[in-house]
Protein backbone atom coordinates (compact mmCIF):
# COMPACT_ATOMS: atom_id res chain seq x y z
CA UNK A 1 37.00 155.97 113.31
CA UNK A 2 35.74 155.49 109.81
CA UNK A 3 36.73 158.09 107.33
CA UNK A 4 36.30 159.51 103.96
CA UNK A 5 38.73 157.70 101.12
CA UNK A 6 40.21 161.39 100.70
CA UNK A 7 40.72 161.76 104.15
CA UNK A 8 42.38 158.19 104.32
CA UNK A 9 44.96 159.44 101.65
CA UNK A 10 45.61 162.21 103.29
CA UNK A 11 46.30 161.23 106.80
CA UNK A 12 48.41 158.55 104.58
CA UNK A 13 50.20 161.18 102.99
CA UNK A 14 50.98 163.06 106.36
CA UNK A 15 52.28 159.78 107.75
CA UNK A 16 54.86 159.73 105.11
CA UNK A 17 55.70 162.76 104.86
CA UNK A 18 56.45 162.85 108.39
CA UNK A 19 58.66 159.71 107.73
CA UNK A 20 60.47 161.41 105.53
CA UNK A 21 61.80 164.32 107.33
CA UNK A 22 62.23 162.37 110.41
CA UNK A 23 59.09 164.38 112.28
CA UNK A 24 57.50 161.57 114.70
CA UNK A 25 54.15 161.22 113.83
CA UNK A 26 51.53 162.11 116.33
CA UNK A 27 48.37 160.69 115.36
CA UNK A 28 46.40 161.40 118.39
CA UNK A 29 47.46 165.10 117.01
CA UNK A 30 46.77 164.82 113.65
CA UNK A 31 43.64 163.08 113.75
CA UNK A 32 41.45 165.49 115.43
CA UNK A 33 42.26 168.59 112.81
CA UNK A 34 41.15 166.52 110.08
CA UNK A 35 37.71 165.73 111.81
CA UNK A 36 37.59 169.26 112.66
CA UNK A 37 37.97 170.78 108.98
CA UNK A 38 36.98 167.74 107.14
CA UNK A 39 33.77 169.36 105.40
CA UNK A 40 35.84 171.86 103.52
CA UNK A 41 39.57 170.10 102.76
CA UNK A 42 38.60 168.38 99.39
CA UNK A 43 37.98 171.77 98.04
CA UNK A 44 40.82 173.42 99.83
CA UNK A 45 44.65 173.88 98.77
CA UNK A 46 46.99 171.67 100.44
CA UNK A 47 50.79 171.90 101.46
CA UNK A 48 53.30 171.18 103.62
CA UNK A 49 56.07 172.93 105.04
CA UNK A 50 59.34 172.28 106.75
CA UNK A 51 61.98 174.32 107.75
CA UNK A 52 65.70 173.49 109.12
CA UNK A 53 67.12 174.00 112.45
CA UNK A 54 70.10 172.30 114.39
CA UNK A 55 68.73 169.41 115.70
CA UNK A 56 66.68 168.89 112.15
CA UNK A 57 63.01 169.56 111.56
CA UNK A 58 61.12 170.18 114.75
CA UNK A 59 57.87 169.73 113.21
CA UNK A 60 56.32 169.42 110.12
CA UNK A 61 53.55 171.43 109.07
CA UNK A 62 50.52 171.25 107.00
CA UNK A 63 48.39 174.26 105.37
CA UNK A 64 45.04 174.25 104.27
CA UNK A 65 43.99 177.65 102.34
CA UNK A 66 41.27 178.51 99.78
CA UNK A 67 38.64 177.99 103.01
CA UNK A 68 35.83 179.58 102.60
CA UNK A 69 35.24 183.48 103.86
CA UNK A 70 32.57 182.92 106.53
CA UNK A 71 34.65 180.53 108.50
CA UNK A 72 36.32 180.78 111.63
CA UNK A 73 39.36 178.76 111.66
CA UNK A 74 39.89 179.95 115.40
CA UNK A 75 36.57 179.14 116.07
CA UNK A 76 36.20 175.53 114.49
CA UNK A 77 39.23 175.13 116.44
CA UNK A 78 38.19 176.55 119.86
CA UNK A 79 35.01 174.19 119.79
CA UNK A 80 36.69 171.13 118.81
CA UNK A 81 39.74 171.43 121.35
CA UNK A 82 42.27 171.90 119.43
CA UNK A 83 43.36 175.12 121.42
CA UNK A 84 42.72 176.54 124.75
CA UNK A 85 40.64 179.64 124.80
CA UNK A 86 42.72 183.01 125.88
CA UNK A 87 42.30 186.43 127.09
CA UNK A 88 44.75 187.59 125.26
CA UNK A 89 44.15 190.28 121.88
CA UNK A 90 45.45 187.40 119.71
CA UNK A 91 42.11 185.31 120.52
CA UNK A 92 40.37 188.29 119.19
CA UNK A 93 41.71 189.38 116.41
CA UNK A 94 40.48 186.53 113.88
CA UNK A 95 37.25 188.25 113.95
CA UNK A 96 38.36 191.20 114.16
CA UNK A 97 40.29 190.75 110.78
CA UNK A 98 37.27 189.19 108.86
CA UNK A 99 35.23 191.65 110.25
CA UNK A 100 36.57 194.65 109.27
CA UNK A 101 38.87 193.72 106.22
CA UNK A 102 37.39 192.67 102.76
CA UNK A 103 38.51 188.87 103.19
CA UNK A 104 38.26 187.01 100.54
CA UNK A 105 38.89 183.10 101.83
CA UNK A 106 41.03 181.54 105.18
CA UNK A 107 43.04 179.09 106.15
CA UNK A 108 44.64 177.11 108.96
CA UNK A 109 48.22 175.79 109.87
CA UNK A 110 48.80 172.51 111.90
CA UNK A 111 52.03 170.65 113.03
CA UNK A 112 52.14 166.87 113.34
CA UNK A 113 53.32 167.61 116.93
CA UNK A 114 52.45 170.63 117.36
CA UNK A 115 48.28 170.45 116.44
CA UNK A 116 46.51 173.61 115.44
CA UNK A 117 49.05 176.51 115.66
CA UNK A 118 47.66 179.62 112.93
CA UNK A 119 45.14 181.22 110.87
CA UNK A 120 45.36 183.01 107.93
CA UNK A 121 43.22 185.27 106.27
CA UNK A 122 43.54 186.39 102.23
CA UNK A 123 42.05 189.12 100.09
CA UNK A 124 41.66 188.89 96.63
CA UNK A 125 44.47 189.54 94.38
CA UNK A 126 43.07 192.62 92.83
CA UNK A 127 42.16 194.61 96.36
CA UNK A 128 45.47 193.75 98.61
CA UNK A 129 44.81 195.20 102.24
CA UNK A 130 46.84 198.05 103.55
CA UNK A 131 49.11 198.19 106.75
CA UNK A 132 47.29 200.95 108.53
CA UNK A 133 43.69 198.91 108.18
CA UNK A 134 45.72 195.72 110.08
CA UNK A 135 47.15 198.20 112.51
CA UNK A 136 43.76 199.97 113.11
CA UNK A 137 41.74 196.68 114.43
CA UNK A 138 41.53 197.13 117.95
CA UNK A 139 43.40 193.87 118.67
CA UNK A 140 46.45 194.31 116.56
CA UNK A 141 49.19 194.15 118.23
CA UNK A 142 50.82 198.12 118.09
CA UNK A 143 54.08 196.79 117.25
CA UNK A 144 52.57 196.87 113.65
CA UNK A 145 51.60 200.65 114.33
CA UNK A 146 55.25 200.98 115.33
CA UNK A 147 56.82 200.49 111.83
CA UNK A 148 54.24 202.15 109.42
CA UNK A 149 57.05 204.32 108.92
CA UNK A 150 59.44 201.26 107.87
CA UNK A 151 57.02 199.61 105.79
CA UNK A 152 56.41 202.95 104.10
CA UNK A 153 59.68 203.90 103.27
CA UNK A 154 60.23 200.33 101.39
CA UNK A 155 56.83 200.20 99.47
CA UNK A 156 55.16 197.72 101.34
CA UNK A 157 52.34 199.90 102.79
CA UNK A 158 49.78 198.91 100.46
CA UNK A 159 50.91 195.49 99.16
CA UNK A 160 49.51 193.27 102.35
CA UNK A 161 48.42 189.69 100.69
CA UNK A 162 48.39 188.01 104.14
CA UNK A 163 47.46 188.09 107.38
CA UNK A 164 48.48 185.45 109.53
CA UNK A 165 47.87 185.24 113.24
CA UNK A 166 49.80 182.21 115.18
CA UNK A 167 48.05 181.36 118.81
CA UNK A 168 50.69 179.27 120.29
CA UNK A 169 53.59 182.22 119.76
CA UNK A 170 50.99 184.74 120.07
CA UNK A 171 52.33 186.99 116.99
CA UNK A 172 51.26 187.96 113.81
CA UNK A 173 52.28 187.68 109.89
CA UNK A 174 51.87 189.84 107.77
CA UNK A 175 52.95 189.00 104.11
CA UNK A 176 53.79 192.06 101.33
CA UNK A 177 52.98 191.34 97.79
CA UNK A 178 52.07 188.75 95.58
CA UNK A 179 49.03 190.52 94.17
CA UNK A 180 48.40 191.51 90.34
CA UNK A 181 49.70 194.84 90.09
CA UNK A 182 50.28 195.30 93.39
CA UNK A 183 54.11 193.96 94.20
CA UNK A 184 56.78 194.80 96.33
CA UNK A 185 59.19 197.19 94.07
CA UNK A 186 62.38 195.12 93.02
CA UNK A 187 64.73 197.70 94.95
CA UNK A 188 63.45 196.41 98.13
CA UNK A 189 64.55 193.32 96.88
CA UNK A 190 67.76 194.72 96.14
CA UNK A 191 71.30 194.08 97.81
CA UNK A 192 70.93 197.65 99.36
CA UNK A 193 67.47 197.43 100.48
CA UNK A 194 67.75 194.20 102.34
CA UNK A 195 70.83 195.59 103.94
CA UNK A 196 68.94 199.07 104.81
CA UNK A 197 65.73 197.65 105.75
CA UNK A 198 67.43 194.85 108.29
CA UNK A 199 69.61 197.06 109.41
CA UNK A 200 66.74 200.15 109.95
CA UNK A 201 64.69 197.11 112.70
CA UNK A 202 67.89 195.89 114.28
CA UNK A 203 68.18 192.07 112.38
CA UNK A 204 71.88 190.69 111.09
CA UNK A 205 72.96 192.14 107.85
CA UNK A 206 71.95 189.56 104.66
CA UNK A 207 74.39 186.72 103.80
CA UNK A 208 76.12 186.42 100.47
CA UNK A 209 73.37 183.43 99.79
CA UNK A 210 70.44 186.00 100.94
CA UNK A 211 71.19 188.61 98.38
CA UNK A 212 71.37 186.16 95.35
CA UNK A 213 68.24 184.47 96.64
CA UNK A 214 66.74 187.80 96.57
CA UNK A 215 67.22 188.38 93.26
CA UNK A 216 63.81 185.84 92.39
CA UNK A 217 61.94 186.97 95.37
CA UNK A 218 58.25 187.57 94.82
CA UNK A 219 57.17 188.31 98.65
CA UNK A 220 58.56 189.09 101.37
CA UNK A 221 56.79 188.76 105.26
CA UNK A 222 57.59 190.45 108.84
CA UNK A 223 56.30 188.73 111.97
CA UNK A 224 55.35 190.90 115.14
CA UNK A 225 54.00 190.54 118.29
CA UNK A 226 52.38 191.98 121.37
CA UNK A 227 55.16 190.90 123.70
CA UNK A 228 57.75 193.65 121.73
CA UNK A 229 58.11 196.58 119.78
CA UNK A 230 60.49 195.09 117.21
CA UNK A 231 60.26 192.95 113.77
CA UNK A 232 61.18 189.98 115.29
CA UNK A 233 61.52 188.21 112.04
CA UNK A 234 61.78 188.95 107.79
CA UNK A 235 61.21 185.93 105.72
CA UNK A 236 62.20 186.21 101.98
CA UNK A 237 59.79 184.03 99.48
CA UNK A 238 60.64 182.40 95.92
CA UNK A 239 58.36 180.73 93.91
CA UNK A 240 60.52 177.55 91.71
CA UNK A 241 59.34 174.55 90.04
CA UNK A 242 63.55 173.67 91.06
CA UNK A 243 64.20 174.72 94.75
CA UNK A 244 67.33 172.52 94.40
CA UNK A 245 69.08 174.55 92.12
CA UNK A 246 68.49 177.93 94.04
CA UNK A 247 71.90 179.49 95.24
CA UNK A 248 71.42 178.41 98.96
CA UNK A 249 72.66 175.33 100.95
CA UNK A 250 69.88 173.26 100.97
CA UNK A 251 69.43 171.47 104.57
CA UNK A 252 68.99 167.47 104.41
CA UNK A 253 65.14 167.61 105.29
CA UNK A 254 64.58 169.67 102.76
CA UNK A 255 66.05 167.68 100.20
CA UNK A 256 63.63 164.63 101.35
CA UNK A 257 60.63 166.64 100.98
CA UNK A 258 61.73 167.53 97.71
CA UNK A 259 62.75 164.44 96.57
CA UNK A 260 60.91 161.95 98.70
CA UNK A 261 57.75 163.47 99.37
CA UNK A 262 54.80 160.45 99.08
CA UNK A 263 52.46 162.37 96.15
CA UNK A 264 53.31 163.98 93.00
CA UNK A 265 54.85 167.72 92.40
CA UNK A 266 54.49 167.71 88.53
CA UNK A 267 53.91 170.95 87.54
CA UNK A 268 54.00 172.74 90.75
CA UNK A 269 56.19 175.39 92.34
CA UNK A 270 57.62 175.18 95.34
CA UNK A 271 58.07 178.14 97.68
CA UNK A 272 61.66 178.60 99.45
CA UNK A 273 61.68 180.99 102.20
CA UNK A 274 64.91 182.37 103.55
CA UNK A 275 64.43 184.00 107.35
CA UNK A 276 66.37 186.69 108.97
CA UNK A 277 66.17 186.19 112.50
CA UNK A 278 68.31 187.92 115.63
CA UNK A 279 70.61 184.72 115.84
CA UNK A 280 70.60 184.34 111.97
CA UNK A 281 68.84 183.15 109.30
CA UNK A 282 67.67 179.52 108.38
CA UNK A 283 65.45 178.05 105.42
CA UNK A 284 61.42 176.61 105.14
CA UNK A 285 60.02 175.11 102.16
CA UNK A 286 56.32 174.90 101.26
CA UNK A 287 55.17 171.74 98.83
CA UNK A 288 51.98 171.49 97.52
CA UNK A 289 50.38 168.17 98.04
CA UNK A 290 46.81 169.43 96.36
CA UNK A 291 46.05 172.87 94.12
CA UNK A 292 43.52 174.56 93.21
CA UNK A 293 43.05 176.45 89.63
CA UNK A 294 42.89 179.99 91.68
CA UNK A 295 46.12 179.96 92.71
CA UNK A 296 47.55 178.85 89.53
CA UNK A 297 45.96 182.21 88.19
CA UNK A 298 47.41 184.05 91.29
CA UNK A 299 50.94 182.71 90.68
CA UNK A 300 50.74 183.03 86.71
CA UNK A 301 49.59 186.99 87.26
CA UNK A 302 53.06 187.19 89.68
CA UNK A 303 55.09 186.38 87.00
């Protein structure tokens, strides 16, 4: 199948980035999510993201974002295969979202292994979306509904800068700050609101390595589902051109994709994300293969 030269570079560049973190490469997978989103992924920004668990990295992922506002990841997806269609309110709620939300662009999530897994959706920086629109869309799960009183008492009510909706776990994502004037306020941050909040949903108390990570936190995100009435997970965001030098133990993939990735990182930050789950926490790292001058402005006006 003839492609596109920047299409050829970047199935190249998933190829060895999968090398690197010791992900087998799956190109009967990765293949047919390029053809699917291939009209809009020169304009789009690019990363990829791995994450450490016992056995290594299970997958590694790749994020487009910056797509356009009037597409449907789900659906692009849906008619070229690349998921099953479902009964289920999480097949739904894309459009629901985009619908009734003031959306500014998308984006998609895909594993080497895995294929098409998420969609996100993003408003603009200046108009963040509230928890009790996301909660209101007759699809959202009500496990959302079920903490407006959490995410109220640690300013995160009005703050939501993502949206993310994953079809193969069926739950949703929704990320807290990151706007321009609109951020998360430090004490939630803080030793004693990590500990409060995570202790107020039922997840382990912080480690020592959490809290000082904390202290250069920008966002923080909770993922929910319909399955349960609890905050399954809290993932912890910095933005660093030096992810290295953060006060964590780094895990050995992560490393490689710092150090080893196949395309350049001059000049871009890398996100760390620490995650609080009920068996404990582990670490994901997002590196930017292509950017986009928008969300150089974004991350400049979160400084």
């Amino acid at each position: 199948m003839s492609e596109s030269p920047f299409l050829e570079n970047f199935y190249a560049a998933i190829e060895g980035t999968a090398r690197v973190v010791d992900v087998p490469f799956e190109s009967g997978t990765v293949r047919p999510v390029l053809t699917a989103y291939r009209d809009v992924l020169e304009d789009a920004v690019i990363s990829f993201r791995v994450q450490n668990s016992p056995g290594g990295a299970d997958d590694l992922d790749c994020r487009f974002t910056m797509l356009p506002r009037g597409l449907d990841p789900y659906a692009v997806a849906l008619a070229n295969g690349l998921t099953e269609p479902t009964d289920h309110p999480v097949g739904r709620l894309l459009a629901e979202v985009h619908g009734g939300l003031p959306i500014d662009s998308c984006g998609v999530d895909f594993g080497v292994r895995a294929g098409f897994t998420k969609a996100w959706s993003f408003p603009t920086a200046e108009r963040l979306l509230t928890v009790r629109e996301v909660a209101a869309l007759p699809s959202a799960p009500e496990s959302i509904t079920a903490h407006l009183d959490v995410f109220d008492r640690y300013g995160l009510s009005d703050v939501v800068s993502t949206v993310g909706i994953d079809y193969g776990s069926r739950t949703v994502n929704l990320y807290f700050g990151g706007g321009a004037g609109a951020r998360v306020p430090r004490e939630t941050f803080g030793p004693e609101g990590v500990r409060s909040m995570l202790r107020e949903i039922g997840l382990p108390g912080p480690s020592d390595e959490l809290l000082a990570f904390n202290e250069k936190a920008f966002v923080l995100y909770a993922t929910l589902s319909w399955d349960s009435p609890e905050i399954s997970r809290i993932t912890y965001s910095v933005k660093t051109p030096e992810p290295l030098a953060l006060p964590v133990t780094v895990a050995p993939q992560i490393v490689r994709l710092v150090k080893e990735a196949p395309y350049g990182t001059e000049g871009r930050d890398f996100v760390y994300g620490v995650t609080v789950t009920p068996k404990g926490e582990y670490h994901k790292i997002q590196s930017y293969y292509q950017w986009r001058r928008p969300v150089e402005k974004m991350l400049v006006a979160e400084k």
